[in-house]
C-alpha atoms as a PDB file:
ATOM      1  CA  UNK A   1      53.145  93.351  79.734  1.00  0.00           C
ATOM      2  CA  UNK A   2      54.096  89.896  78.126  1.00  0.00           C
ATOM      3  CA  UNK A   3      50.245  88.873  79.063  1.00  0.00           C
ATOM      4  CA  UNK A   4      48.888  91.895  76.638  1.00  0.00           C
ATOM      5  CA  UNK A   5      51.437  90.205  74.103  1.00  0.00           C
ATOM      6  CA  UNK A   6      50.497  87.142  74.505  1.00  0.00           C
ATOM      7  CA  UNK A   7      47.150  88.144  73.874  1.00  0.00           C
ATOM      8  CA  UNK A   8      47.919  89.791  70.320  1.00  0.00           C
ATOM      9  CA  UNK A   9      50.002  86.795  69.065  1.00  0.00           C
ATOM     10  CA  UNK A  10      47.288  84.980  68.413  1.00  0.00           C
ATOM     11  CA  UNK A  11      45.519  87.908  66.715  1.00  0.00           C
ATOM     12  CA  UNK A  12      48.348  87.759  64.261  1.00  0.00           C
ATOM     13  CA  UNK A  13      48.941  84.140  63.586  1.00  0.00           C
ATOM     14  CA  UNK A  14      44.809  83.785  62.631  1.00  0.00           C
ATOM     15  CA  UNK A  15      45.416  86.556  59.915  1.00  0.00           C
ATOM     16  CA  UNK A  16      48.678  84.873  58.695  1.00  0.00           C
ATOM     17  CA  UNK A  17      47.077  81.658  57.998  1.00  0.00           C
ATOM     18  CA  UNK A  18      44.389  83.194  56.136  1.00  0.00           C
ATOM     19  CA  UNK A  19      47.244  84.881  53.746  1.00  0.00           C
ATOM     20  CA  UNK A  20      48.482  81.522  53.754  1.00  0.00           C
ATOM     21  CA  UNK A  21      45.381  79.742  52.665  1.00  0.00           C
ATOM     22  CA  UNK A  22      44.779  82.591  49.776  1.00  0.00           C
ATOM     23  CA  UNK A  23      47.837  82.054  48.844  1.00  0.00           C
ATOM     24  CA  UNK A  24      47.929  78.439  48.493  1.00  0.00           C
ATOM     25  CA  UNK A  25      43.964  78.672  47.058  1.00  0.00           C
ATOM     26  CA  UNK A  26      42.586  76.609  50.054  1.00  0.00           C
ATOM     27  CA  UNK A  27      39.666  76.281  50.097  1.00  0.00           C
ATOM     28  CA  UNK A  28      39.335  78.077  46.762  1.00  0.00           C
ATOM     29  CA  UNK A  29      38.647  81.320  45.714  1.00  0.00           C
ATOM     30  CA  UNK A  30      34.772  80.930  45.702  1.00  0.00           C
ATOM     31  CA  UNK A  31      35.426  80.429  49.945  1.00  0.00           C
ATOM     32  CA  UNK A  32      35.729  83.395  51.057  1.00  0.00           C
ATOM     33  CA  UNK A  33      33.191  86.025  50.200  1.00  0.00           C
ATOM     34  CA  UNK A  34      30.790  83.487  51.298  1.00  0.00           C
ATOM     35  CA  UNK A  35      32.929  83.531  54.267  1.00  0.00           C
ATOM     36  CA  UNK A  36      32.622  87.041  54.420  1.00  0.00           C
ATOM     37  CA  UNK A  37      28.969  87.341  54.143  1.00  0.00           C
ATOM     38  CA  UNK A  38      28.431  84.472  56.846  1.00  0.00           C
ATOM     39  CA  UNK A  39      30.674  86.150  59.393  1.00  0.00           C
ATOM     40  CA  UNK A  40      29.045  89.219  59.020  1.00  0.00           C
ATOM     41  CA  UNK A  41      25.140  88.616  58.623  1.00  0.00           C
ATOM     42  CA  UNK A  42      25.648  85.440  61.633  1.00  0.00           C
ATOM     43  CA  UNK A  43      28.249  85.054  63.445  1.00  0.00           C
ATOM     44  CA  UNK A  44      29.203  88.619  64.030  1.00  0.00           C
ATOM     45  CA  UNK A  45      25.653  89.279  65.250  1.00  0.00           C
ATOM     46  CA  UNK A  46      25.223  85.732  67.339  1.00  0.00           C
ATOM     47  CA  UNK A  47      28.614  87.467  68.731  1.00  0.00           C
ATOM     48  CA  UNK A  48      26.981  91.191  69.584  1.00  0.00           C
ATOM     49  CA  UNK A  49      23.990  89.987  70.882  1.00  0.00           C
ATOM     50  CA  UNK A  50      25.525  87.057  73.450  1.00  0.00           C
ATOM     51  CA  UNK A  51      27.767  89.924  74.799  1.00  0.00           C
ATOM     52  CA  UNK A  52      25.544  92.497  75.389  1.00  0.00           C
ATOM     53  CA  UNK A  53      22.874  90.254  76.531  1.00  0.00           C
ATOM     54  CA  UNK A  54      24.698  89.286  78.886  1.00  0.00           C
ATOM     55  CA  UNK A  55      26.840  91.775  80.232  1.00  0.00           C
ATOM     56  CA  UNK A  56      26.036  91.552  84.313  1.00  0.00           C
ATOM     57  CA  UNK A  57      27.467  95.602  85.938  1.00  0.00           C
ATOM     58  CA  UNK A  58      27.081  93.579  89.954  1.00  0.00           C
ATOM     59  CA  UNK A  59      28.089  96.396  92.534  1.00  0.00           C
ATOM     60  CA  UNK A  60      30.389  98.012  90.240  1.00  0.00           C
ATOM     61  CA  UNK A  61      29.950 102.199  88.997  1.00  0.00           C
ATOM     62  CA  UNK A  62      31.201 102.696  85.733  1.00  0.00           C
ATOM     63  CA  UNK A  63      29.185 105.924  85.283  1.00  0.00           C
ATOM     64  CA  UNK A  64      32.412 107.942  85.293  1.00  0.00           C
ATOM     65  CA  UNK A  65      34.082 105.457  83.032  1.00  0.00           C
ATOM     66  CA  UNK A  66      31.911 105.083  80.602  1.00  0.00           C
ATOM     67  CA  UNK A  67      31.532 109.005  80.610  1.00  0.00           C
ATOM     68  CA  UNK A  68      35.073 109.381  79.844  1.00  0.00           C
ATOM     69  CA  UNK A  69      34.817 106.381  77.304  1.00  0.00           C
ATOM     70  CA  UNK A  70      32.034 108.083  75.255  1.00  0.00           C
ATOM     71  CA  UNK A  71      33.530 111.710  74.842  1.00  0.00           C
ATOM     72  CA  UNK A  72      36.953 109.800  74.175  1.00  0.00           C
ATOM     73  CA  UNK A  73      35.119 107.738  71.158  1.00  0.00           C
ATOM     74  CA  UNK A  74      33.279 111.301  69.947  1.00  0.00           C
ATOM     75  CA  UNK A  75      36.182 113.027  69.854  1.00  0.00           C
ATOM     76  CA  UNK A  76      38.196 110.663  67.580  1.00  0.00           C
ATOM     77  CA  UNK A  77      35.753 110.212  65.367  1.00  0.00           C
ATOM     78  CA  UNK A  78      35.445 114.125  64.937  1.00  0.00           C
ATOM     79  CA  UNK A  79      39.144 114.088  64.476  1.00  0.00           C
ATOM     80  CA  UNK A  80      39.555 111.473  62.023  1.00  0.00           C
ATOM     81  CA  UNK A  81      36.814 113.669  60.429  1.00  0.00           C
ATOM     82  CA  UNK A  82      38.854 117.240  60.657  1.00  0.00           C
ATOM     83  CA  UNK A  83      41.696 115.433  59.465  1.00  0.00           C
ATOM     84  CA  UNK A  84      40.291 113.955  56.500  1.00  0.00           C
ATOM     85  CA  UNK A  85      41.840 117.099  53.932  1.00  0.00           C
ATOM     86  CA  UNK A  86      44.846 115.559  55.161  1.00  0.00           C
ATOM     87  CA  UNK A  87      44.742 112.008  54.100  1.00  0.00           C
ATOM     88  CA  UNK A  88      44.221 112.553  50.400  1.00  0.00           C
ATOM     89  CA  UNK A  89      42.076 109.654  50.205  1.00  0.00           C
ATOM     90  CA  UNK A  90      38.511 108.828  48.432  1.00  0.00           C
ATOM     91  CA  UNK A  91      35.480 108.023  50.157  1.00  0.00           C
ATOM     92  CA  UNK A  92      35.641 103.944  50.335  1.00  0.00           C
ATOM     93  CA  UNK A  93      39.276 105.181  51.630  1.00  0.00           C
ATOM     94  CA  UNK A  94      38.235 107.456  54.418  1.00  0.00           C
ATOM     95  CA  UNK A  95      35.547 104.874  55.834  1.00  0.00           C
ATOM     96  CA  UNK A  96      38.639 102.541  56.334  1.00  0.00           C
ATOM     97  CA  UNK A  97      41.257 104.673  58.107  1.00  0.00           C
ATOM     98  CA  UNK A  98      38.218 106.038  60.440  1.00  0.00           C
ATOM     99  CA  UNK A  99      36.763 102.841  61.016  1.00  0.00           C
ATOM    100  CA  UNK A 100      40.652 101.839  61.832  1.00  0.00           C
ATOM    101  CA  UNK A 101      40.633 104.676  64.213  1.00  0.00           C
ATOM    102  CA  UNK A 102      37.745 104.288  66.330  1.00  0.00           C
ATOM    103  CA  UNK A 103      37.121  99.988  66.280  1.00  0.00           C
ATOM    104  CA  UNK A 104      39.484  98.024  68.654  1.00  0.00           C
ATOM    105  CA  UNK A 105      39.977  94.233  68.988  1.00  0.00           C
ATOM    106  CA  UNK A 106      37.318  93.255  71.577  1.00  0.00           C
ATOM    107  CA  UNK A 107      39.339  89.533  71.392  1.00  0.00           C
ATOM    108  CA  UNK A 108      42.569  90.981  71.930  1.00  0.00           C
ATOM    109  CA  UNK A 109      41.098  92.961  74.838  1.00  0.00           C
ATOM    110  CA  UNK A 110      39.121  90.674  76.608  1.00  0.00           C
ATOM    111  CA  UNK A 111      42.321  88.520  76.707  1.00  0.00           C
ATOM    112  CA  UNK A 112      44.769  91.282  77.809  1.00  0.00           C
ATOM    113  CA  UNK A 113      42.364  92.080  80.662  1.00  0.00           C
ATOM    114  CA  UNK A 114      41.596  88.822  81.748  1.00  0.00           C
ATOM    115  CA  UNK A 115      45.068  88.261  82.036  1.00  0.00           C
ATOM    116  CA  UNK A 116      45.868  91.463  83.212  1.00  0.00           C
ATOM    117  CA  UNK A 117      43.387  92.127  85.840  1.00  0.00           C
ATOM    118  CA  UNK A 118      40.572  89.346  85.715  1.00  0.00           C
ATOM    119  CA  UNK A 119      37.573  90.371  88.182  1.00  0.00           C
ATOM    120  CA  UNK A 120      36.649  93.629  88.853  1.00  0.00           C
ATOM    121  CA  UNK A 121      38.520  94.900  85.096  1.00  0.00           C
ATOM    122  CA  UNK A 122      36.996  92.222  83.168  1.00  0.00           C
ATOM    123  CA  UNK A 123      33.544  93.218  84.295  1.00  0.00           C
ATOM    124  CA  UNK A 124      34.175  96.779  83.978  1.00  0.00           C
ATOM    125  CA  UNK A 125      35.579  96.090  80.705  1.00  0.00           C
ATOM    126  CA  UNK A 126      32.694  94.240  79.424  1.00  0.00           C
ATOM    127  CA  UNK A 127      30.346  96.781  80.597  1.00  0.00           C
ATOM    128  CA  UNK A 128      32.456  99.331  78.248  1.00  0.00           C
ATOM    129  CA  UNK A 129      32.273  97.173  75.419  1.00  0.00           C
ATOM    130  CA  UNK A 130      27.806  97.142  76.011  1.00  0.00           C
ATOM    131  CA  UNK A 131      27.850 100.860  75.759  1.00  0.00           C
ATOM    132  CA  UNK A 132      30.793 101.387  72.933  1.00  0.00           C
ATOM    133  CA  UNK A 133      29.830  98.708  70.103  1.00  0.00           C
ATOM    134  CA  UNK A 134      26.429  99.922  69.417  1.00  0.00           C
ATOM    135  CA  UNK A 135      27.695 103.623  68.927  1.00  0.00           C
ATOM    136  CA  UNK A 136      31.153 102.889  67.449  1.00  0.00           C
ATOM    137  CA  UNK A 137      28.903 100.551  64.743  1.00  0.00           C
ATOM    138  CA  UNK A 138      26.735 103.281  64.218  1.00  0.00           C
ATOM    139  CA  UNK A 139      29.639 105.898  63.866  1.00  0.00           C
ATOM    140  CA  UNK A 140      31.112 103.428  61.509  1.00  0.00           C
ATOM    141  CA  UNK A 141      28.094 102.433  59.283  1.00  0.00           C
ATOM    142  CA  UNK A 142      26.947 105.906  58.881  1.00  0.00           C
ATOM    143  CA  UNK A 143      30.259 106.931  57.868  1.00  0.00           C
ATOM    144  CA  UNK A 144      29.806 103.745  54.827  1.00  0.00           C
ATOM    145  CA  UNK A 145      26.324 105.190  54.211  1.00  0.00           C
ATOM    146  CA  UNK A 146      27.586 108.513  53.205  1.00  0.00           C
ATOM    147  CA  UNK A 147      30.836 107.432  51.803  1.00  0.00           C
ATOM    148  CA  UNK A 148      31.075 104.587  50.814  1.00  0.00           C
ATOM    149  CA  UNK A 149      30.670 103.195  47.557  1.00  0.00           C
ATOM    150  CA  UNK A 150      26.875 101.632  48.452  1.00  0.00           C
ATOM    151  CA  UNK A 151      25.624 104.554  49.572  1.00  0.00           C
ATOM    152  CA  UNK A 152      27.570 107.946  48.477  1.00  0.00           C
ATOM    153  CA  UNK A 153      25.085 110.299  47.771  1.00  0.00           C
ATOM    154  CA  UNK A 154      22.319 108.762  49.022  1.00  0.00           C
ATOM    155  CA  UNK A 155      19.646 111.105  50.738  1.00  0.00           C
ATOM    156  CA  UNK A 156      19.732 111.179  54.647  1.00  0.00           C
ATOM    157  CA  UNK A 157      16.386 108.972  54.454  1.00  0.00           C
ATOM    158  CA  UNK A 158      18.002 106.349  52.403  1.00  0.00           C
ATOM    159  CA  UNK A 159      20.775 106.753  55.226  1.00  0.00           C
ATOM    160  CA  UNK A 160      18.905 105.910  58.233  1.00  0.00           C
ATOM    161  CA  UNK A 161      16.854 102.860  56.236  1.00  0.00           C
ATOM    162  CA  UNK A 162      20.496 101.964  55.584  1.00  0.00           C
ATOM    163  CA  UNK A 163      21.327 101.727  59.378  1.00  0.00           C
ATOM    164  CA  UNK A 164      18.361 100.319  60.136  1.00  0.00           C
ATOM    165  CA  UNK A 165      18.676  97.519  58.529  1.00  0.00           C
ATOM    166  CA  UNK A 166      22.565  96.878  59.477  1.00  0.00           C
ATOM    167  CA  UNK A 167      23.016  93.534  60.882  1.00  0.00           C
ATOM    168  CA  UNK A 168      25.654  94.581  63.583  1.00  0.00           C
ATOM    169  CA  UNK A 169      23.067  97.457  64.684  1.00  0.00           C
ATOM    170  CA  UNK A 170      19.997  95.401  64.541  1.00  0.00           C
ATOM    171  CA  UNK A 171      22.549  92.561  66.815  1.00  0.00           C
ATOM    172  CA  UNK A 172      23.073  94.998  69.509  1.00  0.00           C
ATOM    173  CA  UNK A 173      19.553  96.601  69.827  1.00  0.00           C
ATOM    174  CA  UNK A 174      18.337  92.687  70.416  1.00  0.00           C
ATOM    175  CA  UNK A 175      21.517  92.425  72.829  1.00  0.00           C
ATOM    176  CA  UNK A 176      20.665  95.665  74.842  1.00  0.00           C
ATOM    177  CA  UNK A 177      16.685  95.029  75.283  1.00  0.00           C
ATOM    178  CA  UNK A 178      16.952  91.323  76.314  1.00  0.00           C
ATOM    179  CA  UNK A 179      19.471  92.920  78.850  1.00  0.00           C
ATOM    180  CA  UNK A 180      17.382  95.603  80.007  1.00  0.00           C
ATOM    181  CA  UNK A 181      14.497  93.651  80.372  1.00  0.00           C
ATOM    182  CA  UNK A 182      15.938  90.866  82.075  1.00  0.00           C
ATOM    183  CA  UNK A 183      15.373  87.987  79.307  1.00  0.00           C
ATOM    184  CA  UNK A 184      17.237  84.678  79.574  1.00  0.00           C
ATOM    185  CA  UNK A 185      17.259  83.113  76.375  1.00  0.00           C
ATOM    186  CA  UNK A 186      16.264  79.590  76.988  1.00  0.00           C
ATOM    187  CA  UNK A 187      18.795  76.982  77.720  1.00  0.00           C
ATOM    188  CA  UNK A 188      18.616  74.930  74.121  1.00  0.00           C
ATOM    189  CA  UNK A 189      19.105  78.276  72.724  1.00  0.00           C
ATOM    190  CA  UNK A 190      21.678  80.511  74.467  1.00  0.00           C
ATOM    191  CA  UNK A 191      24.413  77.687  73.372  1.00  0.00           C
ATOM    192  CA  UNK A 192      23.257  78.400  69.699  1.00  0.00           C
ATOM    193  CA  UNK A 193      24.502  82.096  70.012  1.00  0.00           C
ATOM    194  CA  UNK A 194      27.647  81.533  71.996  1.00  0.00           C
ATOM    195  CA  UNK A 195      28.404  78.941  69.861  1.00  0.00           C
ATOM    196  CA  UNK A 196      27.854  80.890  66.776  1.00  0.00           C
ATOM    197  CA  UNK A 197      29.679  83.828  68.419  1.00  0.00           C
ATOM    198  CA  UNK A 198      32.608  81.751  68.853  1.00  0.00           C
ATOM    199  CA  UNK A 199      33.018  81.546  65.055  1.00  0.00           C
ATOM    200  CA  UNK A 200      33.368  85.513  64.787  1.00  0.00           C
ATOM    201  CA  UNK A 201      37.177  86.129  65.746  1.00  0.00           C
ATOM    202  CA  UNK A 202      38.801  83.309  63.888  1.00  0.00           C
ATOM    203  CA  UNK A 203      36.666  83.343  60.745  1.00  0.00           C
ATOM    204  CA  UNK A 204      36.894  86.873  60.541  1.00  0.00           C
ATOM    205  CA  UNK A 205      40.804  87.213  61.548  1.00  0.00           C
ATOM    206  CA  UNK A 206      41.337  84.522  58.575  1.00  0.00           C
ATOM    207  CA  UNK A 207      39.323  86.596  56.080  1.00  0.00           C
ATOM    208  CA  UNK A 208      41.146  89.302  57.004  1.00  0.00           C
ATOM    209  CA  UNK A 209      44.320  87.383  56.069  1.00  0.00           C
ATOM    210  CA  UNK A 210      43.105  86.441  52.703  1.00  0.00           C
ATOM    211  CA  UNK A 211      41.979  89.827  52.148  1.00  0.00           C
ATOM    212  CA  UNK A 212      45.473  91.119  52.509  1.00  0.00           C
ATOM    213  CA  UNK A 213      46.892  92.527  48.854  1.00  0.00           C
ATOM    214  CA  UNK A 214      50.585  94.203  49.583  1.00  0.00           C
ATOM    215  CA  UNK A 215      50.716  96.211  46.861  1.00  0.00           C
ATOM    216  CA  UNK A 216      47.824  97.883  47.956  1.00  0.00           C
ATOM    217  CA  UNK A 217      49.261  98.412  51.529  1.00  0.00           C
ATOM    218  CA  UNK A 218      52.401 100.206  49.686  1.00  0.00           C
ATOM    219  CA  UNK A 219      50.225 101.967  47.800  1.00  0.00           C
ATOM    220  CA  UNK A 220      47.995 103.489  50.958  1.00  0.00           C
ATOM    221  CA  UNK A 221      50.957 104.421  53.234  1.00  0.00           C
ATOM    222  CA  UNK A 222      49.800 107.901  53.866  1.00  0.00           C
ATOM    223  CA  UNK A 223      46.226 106.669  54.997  1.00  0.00           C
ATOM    224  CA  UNK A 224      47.751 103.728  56.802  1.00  0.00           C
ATOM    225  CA  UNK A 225      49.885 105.790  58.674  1.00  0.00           C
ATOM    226  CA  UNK A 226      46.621 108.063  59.724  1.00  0.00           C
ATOM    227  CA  UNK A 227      45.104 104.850  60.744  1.00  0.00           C
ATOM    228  CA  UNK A 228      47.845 103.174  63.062  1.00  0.00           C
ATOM    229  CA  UNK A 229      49.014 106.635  64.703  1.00  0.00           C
ATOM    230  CA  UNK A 230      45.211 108.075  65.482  1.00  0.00           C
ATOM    231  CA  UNK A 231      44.474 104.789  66.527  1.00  0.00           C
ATOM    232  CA  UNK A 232      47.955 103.610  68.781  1.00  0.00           C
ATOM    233  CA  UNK A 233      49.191 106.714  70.263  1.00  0.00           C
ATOM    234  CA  UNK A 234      46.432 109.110  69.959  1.00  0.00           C
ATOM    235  CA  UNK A 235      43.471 107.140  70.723  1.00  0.00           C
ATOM    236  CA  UNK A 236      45.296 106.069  73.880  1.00  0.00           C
ATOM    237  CA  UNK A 237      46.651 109.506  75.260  1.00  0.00           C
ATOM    238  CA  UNK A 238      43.084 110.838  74.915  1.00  0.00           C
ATOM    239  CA  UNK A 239      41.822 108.073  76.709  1.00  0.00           C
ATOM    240  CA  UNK A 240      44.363 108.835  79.928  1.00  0.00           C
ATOM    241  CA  UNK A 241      43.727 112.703  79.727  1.00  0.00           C
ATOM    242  CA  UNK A 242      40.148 111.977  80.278  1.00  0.00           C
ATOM    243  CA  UNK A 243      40.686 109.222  82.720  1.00  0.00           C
ATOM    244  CA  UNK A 244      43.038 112.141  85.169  1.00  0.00           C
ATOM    245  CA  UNK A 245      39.886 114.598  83.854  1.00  0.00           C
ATOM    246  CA  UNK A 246      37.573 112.650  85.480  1.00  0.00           C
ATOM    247  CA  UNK A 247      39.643 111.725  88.551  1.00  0.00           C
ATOM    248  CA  UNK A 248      38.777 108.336  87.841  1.00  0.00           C
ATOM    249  CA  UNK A 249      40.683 105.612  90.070  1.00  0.00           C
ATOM    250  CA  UNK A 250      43.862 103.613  89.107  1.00  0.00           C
ATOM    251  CA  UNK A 251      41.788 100.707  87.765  1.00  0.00           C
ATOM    252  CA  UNK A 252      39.549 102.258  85.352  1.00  0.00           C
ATOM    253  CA  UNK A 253      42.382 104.338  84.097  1.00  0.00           C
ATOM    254  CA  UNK A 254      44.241 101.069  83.430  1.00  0.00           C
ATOM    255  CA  UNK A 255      41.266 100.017  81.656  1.00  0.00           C
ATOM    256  CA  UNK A 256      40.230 103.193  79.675  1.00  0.00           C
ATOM    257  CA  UNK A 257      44.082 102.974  78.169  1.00  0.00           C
ATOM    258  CA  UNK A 258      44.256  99.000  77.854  1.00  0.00           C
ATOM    259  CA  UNK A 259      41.510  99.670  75.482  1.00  0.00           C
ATOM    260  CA  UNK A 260      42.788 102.601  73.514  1.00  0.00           C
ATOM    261  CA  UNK A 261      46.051 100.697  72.852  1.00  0.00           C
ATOM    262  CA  UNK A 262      44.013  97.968  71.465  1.00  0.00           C
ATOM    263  CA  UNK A 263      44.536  97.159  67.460  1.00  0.00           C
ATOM    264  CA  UNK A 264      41.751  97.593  64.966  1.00  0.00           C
ATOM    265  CA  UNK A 265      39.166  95.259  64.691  1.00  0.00           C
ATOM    266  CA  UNK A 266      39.008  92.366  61.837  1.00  0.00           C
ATOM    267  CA  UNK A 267      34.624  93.516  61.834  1.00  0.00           C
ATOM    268  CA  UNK A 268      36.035  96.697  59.992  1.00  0.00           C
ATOM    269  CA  UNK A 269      37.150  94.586  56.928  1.00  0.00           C
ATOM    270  CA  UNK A 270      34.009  92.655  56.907  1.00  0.00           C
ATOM    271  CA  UNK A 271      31.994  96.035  57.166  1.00  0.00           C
ATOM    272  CA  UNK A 272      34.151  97.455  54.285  1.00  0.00           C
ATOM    273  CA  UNK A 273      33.375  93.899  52.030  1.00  0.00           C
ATOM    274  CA  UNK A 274      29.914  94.518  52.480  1.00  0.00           C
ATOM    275  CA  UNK A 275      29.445  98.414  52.811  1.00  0.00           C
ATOM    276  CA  UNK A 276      31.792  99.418  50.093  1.00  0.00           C
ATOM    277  CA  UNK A 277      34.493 100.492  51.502  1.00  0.00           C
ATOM    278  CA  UNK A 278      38.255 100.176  50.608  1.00  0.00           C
ATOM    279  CA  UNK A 279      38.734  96.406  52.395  1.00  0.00           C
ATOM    280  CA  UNK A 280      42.427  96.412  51.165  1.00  0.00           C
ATOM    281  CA  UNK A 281      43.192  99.060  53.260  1.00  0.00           C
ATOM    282  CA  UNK A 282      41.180  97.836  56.071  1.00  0.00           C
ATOM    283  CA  UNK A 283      42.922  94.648  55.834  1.00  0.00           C
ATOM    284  CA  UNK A 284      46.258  96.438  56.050  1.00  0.00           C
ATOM    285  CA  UNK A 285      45.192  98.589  58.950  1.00  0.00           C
ATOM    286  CA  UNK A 286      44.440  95.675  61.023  1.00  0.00           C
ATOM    287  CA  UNK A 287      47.240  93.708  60.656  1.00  0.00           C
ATOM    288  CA  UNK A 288      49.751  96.484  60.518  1.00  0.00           C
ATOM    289  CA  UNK A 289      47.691  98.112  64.013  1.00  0.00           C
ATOM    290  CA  UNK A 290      48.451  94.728  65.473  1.00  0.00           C
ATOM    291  CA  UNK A 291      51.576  94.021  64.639  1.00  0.00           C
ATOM    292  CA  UNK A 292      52.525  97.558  66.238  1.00  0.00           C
ATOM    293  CA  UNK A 293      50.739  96.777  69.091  1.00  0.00           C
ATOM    294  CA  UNK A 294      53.572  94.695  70.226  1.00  0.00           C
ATOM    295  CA  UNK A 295      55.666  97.353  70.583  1.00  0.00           C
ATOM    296  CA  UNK A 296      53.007 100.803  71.557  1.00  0.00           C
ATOM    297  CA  UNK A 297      51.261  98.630  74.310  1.00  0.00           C
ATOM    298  CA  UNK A 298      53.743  97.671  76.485  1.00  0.00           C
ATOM    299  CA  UNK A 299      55.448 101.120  75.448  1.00  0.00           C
ATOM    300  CA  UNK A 300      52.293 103.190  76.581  1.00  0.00           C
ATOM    301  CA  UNK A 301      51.638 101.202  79.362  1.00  0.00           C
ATOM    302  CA  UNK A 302      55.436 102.262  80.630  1.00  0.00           C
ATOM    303  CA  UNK A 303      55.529 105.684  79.289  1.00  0.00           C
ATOM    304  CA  UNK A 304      52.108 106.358  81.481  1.00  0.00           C
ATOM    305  CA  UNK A 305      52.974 104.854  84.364  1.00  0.00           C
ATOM    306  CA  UNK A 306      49.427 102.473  84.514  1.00  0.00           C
END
């Protein structure tokens, strides 16, 4: 379990030295919307489509995996929905605690697993994260066209143009066609991507950082706690129901739960930034998701027996 640690530390530092840059107004405060709107129209995407356009399956069959996976990822976002009478929040609020409910920290998991497993789980893993980020991006950015503050109200036409023209969801159509049809990008410009890719975890792990306002944290505990115990202890449990549902073997199980203990992504701040949703409490959700996450992964892991 110190390996799954090990892998969130890092997580948590990034956003701590973006606080610590707001705080002490380096670069300046002009930085880091620009920052925002880079990470998210470049190197977000160059990050989507390297990934899927490159995800490789070999001899593996996730079929029953990835079965499980998507029914798991319907079913909390239909929760988060039922529960929304609950949470007392407005729309930009409600985009935030579901979008901390159904991303996880593709970073933090690749890490954990690599560590963890390597092999066989990594490539199963990556496989999951081909078929999740294109509908957990589309469950998430519809959810921002209907309630968030850019496009509350807008007509069901105006929703879908909306999507359309989403950045992550135009990244991961490009990403899933160049895999499906075979297409190598060519060697002066597959570096490009990776490269830009690269950029996409610490950039937007530091923006989270500087995004972070306290006050607002204190003043969102009821949604924040939504967020971290749908997401942490939920999220998971569903995950291994489904896994013994499906009679799937030890190592997808392991998988299936590594990544429903995973803390909320830092793309669900950007998305909020730039879809109108409440960043603040995105912020919060992510680093409070993975500062738990030291303590509900390892937990989990024990209390499940994977």
């Amino acid at each position: 379990m110190l390996a799954v640690i090990f892998a969130i530390v890092p997580v948590f530092l990034l956003i701590a030295i973006g606080a610590g840059m707001k705080r002490g107004n380096f670069p300046g405060d002009a930085f880091w919307p620009l920052a925002d709107k880079a990470t998210y129209f470049l190197f977000f995407p160059a990050l989507l489509i390297d990934n899927l356009a490159n995800a490789k399956l070999g001899n593996l069959d996730p079929t029953g995996m990835l079965g499980a996976l998507l029914i798991a990822l319907l079913l909390q976002g239909g929760l988060v929905y039922l529960l929304r009478p609950l949470m007392k929040v407005d729309g930009p609020g409600f985009t935030s605690v579901f979008q901390g409910a159904v991303r996880f920290n593709t970073f933090v998991g690749l890490g954990a697993v690599t560590a963890l497993e390597g092999g066989a789980g990594l490539t199963l893993f990556a496989v999951a994260i081909s078929m999740a980020i294109p509908i957990i991006n589309v469950m998430c950015v519809l959810t921002l066209a209907r309630y968030g503050d850019h496009g509350r109200g807008t007509s069901l036409r105006d929703q879908a143009l909306f999507l359309a023209k989403n950045p992550l969801i135009v990244a991961c159509l490009i990403g899933i066609a160049l895999n499906l049809l075979d297409i190598t990008l060519p060697p002066g410009i597959a570096p490009v991507f990776k490269m830009l890719g690269s950029v996409a975890a610490p950039m937007g792990l530091l923006t989270v950082g500087a995004g972070l306002q306290w006050h607002a944290m204190r003043a969102s505990l009821q949604p924040l706690g939504f967020a971290c115990v749908l997401k942490l202890l939920v999220y998971p449990a569903m995950l291994f129901g489904l896994s013994r549902l499906w009679g799937l073997g030890p190592l997808e199980t392991k998988i299936l739960v590594l990544w429903g203990t995973m803390p909320t992504a830092s793309a669900s701040y950007i998305l909020a930034r730039q879809m109108g949703g409440n960043a603040p409490l995105a912020a919060a959700i992510v680093t409070v998701t993975t500062l738990l996450a030291f303590v509900t992964v390892p937990a989990i892991f024990l209390l499940l027996g994977v």
